[in-house]
C-alpha atoms as a PDB file:
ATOM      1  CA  UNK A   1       1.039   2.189  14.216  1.00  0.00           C
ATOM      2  CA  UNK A   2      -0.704   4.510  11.919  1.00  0.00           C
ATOM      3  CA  UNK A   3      -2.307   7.093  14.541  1.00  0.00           C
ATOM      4  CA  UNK A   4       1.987   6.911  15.419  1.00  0.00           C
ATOM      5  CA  UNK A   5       2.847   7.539  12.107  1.00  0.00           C
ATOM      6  CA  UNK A   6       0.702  10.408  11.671  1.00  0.00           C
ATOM      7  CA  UNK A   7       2.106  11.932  14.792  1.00  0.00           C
ATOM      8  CA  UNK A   8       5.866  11.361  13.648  1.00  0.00           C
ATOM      9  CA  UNK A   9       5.925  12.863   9.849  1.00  0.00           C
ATOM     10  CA  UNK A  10       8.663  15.343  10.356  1.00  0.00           C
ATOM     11  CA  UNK A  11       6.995  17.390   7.774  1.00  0.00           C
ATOM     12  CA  UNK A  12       3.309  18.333   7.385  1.00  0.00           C
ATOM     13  CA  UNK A  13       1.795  16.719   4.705  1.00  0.00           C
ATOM     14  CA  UNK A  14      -1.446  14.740   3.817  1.00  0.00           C
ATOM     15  CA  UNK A  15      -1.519  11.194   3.233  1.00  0.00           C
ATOM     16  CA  UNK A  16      -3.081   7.966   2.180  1.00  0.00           C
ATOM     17  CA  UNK A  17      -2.574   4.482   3.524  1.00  0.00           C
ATOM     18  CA  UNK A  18      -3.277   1.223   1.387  1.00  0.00           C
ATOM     19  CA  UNK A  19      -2.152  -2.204   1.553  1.00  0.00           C
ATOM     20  CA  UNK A  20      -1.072  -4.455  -1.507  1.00  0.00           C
ATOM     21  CA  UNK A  21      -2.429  -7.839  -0.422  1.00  0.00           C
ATOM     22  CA  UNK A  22      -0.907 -10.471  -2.845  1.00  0.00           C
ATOM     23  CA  UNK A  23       0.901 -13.580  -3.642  1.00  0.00           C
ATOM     24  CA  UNK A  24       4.858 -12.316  -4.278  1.00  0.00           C
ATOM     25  CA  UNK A  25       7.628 -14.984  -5.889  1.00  0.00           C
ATOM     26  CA  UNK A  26      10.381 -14.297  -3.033  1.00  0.00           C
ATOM     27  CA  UNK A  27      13.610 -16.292  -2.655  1.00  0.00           C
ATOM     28  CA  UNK A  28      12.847 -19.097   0.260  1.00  0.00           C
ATOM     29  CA  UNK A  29      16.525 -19.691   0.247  1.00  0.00           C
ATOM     30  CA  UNK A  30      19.602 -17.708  -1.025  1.00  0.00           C
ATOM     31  CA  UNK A  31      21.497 -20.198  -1.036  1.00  0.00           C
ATOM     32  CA  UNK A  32      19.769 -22.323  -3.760  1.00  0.00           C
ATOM     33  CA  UNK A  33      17.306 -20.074  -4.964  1.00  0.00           C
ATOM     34  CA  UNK A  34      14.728 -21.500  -4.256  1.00  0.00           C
ATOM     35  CA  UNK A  35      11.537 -20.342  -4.730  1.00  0.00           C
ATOM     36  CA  UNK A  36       8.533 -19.661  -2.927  1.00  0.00           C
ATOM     37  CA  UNK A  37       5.085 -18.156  -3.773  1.00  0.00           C
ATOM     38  CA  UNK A  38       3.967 -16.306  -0.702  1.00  0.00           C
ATOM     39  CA  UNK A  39       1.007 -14.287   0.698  1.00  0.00           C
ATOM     40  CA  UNK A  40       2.346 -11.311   1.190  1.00  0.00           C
ATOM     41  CA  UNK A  41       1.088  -8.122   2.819  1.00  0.00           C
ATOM     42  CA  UNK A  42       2.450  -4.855   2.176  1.00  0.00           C
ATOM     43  CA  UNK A  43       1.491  -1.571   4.120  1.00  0.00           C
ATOM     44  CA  UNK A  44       2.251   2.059   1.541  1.00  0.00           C
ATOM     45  CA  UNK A  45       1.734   5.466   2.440  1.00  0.00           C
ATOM     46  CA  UNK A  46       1.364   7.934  -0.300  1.00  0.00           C
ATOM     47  CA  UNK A  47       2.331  11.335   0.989  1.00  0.00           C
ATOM     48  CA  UNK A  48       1.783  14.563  -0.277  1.00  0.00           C
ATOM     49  CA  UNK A  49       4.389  16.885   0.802  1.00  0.00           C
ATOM     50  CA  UNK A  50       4.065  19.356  -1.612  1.00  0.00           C
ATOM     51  CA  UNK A  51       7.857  18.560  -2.847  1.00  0.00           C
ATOM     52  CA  UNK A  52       8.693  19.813   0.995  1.00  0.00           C
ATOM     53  CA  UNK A  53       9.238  16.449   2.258  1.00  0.00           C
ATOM     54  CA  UNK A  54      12.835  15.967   4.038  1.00  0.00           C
ATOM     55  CA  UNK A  55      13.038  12.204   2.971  1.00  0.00           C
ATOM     56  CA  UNK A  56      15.920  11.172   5.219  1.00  0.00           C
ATOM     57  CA  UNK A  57      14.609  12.715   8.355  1.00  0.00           C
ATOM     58  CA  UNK A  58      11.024  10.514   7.269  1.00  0.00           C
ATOM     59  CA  UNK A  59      13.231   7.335   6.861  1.00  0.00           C
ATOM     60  CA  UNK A  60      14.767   7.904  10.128  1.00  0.00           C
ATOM     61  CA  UNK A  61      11.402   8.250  11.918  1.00  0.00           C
ATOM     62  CA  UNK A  62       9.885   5.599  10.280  1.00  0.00           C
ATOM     63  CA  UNK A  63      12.800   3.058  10.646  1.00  0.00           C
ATOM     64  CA  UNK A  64      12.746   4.108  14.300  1.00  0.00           C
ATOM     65  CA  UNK A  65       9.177   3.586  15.054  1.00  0.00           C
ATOM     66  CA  UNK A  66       9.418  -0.089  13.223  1.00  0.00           C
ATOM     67  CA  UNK A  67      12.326  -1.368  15.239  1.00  0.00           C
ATOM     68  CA  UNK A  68      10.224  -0.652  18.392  1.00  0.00           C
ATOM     69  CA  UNK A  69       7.382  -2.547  16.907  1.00  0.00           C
ATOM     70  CA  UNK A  70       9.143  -5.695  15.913  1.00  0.00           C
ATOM     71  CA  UNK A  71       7.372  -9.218  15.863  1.00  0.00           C
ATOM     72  CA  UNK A  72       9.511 -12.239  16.601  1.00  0.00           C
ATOM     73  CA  UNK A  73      10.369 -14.342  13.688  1.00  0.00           C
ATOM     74  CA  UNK A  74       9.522 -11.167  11.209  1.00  0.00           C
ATOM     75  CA  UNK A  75      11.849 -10.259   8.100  1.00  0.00           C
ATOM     76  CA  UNK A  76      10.120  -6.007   7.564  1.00  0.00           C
ATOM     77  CA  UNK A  77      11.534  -4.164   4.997  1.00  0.00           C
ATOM     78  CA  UNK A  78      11.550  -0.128   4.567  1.00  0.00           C
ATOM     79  CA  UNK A  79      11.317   1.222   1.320  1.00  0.00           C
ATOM     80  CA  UNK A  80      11.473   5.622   1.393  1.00  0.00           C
ATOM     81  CA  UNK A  81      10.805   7.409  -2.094  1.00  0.00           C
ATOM     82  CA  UNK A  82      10.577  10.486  -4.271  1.00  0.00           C
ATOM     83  CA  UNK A  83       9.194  10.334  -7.968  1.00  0.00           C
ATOM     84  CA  UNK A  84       9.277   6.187  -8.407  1.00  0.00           C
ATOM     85  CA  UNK A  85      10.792   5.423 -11.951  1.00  0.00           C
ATOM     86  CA  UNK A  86       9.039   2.747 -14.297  1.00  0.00           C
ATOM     87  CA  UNK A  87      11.659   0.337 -13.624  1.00  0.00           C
ATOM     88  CA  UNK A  88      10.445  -0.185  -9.611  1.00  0.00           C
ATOM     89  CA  UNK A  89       6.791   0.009 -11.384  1.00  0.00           C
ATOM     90  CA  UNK A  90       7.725  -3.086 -13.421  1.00  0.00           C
ATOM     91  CA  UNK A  91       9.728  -4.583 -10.685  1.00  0.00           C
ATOM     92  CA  UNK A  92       6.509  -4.402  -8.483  1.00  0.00           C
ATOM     93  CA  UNK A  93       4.384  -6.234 -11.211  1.00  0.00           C
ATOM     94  CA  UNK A  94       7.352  -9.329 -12.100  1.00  0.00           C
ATOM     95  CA  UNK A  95       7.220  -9.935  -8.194  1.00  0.00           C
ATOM     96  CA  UNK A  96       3.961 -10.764  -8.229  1.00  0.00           C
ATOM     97  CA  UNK A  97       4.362 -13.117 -11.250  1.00  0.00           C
ATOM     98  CA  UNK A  98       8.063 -14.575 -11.501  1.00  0.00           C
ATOM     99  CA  UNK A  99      11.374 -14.789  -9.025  1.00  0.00           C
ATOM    100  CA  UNK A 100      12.770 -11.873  -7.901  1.00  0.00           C
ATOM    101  CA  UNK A 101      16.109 -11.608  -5.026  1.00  0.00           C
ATOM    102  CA  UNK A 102      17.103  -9.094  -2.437  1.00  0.00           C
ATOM    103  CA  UNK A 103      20.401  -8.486  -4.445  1.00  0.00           C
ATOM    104  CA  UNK A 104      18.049  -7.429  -7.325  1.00  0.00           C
ATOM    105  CA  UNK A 105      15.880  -4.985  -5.286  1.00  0.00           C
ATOM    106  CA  UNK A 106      18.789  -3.707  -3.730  1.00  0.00           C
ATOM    107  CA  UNK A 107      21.157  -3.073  -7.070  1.00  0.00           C
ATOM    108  CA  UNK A 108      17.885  -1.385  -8.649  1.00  0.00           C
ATOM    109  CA  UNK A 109      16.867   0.813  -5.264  1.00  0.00           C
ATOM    110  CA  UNK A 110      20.777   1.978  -5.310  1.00  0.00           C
ATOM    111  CA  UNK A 111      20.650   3.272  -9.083  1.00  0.00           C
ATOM    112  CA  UNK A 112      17.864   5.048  -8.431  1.00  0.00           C
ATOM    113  CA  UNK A 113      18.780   6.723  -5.142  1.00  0.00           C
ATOM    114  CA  UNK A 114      15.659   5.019  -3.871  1.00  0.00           C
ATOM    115  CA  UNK A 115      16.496   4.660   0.156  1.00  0.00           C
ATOM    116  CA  UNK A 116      15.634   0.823   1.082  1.00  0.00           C
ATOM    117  CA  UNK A 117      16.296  -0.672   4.305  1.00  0.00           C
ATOM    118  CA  UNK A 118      16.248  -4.371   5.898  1.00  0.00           C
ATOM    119  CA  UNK A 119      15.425  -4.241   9.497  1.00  0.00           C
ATOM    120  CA  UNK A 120      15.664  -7.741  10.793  1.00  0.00           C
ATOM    121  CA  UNK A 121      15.852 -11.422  10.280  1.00  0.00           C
ATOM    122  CA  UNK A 122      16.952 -12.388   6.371  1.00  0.00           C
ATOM    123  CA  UNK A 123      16.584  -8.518   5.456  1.00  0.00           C
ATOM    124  CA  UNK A 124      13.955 -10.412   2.394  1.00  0.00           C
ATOM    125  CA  UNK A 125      11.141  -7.553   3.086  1.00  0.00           C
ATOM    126  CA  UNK A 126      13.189  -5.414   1.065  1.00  0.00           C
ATOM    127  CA  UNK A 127      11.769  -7.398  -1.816  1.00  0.00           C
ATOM    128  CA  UNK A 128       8.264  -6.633  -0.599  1.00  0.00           C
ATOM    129  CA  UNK A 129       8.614  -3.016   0.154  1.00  0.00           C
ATOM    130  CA  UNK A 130      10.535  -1.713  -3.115  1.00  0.00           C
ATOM    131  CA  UNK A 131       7.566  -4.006  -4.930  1.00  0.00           C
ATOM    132  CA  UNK A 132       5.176  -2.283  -2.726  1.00  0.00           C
ATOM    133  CA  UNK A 133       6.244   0.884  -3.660  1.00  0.00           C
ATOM    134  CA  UNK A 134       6.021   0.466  -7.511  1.00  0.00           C
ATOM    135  CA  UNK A 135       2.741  -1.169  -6.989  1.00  0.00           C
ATOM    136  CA  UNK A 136       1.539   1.943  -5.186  1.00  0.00           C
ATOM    137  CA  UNK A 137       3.391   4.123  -8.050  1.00  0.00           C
ATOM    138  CA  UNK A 138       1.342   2.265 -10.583  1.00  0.00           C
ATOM    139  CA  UNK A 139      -2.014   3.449  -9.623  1.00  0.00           C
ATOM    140  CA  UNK A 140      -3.885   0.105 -10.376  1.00  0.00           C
ATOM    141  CA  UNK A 141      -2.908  -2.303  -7.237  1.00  0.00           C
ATOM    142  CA  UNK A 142      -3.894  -2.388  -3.705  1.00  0.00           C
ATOM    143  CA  UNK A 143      -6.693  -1.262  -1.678  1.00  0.00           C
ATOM    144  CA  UNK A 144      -7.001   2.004   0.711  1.00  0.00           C
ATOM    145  CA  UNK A 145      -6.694   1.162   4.579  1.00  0.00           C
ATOM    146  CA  UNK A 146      -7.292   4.909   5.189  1.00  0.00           C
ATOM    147  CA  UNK A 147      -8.553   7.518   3.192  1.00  0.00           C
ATOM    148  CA  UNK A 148      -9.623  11.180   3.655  1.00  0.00           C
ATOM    149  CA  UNK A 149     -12.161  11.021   6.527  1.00  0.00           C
ATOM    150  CA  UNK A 150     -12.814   6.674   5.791  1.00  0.00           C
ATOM    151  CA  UNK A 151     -12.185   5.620   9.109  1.00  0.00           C
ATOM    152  CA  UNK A 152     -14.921   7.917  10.467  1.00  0.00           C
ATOM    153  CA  UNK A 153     -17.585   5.992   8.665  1.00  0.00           C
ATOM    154  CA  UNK A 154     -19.473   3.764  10.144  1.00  0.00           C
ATOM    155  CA  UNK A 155     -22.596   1.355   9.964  1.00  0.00           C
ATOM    156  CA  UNK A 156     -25.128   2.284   6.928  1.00  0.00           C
ATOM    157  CA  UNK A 157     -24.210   5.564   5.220  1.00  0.00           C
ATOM    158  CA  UNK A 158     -25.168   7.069   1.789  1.00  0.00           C
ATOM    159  CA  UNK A 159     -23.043   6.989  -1.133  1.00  0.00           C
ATOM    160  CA  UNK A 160     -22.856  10.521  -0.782  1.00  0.00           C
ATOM    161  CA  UNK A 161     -21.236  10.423   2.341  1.00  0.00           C
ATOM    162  CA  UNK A 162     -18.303   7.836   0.837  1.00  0.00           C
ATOM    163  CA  UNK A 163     -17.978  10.702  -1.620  1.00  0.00           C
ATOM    164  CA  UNK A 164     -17.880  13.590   0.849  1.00  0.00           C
ATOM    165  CA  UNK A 165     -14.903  11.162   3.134  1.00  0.00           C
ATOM    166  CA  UNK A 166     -13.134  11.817   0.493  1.00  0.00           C
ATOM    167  CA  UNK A 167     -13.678   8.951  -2.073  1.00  0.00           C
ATOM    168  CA  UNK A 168     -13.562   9.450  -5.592  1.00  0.00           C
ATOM    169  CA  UNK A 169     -16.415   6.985  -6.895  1.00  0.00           C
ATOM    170  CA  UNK A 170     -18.390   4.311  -5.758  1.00  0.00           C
ATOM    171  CA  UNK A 171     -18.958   1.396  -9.011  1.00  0.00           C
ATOM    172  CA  UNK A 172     -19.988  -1.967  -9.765  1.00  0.00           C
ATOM    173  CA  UNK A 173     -18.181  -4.557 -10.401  1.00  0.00           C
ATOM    174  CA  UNK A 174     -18.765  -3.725 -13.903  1.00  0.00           C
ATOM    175  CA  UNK A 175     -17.577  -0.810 -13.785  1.00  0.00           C
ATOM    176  CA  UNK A 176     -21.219   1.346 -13.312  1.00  0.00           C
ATOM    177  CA  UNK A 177     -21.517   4.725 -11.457  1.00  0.00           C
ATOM    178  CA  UNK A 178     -23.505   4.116  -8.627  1.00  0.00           C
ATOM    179  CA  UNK A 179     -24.774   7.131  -7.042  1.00  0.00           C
ATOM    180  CA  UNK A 180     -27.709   6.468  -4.358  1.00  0.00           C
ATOM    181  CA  UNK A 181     -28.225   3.825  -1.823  1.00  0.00           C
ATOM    182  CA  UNK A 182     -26.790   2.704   1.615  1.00  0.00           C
ATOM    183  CA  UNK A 183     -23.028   1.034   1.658  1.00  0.00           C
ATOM    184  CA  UNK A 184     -22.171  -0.890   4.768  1.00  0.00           C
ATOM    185  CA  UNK A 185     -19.029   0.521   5.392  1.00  0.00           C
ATOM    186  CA  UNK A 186     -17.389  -1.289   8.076  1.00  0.00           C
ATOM    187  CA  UNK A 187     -15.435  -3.400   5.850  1.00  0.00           C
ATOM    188  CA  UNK A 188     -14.805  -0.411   3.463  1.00  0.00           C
ATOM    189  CA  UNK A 189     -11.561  -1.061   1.640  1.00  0.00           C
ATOM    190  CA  UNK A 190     -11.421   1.402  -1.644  1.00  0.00           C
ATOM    191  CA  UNK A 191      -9.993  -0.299  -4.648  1.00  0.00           C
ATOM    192  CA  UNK A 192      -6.800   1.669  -6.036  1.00  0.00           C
ATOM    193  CA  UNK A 193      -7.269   2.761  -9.808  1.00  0.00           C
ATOM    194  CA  UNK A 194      -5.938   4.955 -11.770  1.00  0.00           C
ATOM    195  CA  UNK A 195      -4.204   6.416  -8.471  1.00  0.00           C
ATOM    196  CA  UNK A 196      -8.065   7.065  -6.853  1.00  0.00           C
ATOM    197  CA  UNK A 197      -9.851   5.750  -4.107  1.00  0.00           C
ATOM    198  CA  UNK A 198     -12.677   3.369  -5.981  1.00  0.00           C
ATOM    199  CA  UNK A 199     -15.357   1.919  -3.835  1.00  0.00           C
ATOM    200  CA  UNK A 200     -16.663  -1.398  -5.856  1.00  0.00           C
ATOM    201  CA  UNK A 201     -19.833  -2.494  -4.419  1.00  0.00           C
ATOM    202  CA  UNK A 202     -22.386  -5.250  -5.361  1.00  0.00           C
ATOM    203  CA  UNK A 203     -25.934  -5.147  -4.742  1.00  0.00           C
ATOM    204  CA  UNK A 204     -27.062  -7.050  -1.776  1.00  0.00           C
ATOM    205  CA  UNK A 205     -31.059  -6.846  -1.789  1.00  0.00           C
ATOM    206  CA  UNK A 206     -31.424  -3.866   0.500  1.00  0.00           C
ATOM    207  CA  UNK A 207     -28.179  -2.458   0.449  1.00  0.00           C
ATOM    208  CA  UNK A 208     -24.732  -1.660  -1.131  1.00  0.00           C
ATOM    209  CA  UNK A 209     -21.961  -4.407   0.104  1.00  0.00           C
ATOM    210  CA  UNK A 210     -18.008  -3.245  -0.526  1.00  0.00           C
ATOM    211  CA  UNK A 211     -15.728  -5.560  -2.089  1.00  0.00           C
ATOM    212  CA  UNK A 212     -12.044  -6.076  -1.210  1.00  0.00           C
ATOM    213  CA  UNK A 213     -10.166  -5.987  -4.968  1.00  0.00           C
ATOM    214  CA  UNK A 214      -6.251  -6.813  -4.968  1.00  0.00           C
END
């Protein structure tokens, strides 16, 4: 879906993909509200459109190329944005931690002119896509799917050559620069902090090994 994406962005603009993989508090049934704490994983696309980005015409292509890809049984949400205020931000952090309903997502995407869109079953992935999209806005959650030139890397390659894909740093754990040595990048997911691809690695006797961060 992404290579379809790329092909189907009405305007020309670069772009990121990264996925917030996390446990969300979602409503299990409206009717009670009744909680449930759920893995949840969330796809976001950080575009940069130079302020040139038609936003309806990318919520119409979008929402089109999801209905065609539907999965039995599956509740997507489709969350479009601009500038993302601090109230989705904060939204996007109390899902992970506490309850949050459709009706609130949708009352908060409405005041802020924020397009969101339920495309089948219980319409609930709104929840997951406006909390997506203030995760993403934060600059501290998630991990990169795709990233400059990332998904051309393969195998054993330098740190310089994470760094030339187009990833900002490569650290430890602990937070250390690390600037020589092989990665295996297969598995490359880039941490997102402080709205920059991070590659966190830990030392694995011959070699640099990426770790997947939330």
């Amino acid at each position: 879906m992404v290579q379809q994406f790329v092909g189907r962005v009405p305007t020309p603009a670069g772009f990121d993909l990264f996925e917030n993989v996390q446990k969300l508090w979602c409503p299990f049934d409206l009717s009670n509200d009744v909680a449930q704490e759920s893995d949840s994983g969330e796809l976001a696309i950080v575009l940069d459109g130079n302020g040139s980005l038609d936003l309806k015409a990318l919520t119409d292509s979008v929402q089109a190329l999801m209905l065609g890809d539907l999965q039995p049984g599956s509740d997507p949400g489709l969350c479009v944005a601009g500038p993302v205020p601090a109230a989705v931000v904060e939204f996007g952090r109390r899902a992970q931690r506490e309850l949050v309903t459709q009706a609130e997502a949708r009352r908060l995407a409405e005041a802020h002119g924020i397009r969101l869109l339920g495309l089948s079953g219980t319409q609930d992935g709104v929840i997951g896509a406006l909390a997506a999209v203030g995760l993403a806005a934060s600059g501290e959650d998630g991990r990169y799917v795709l990233v400059g030139r990332s998904r051309e890397l393969a195998g054993m390659q330098p740190v310089e050559a994470l760094l030339g894909a187009g990833i900002t740093a490569v650290r430890t754990l602990e937070g250390e620069a690390v600037g020589s040595g092989l990665v295996a990048v297969d598995k490359l997911r880039p941490a997102r902090r402080g709205g920059e691809p991070i590659a966190v690695v830990q030392w694995a006797g011959d070699h640099w090994l990426p770790l997947k961060l939330d």
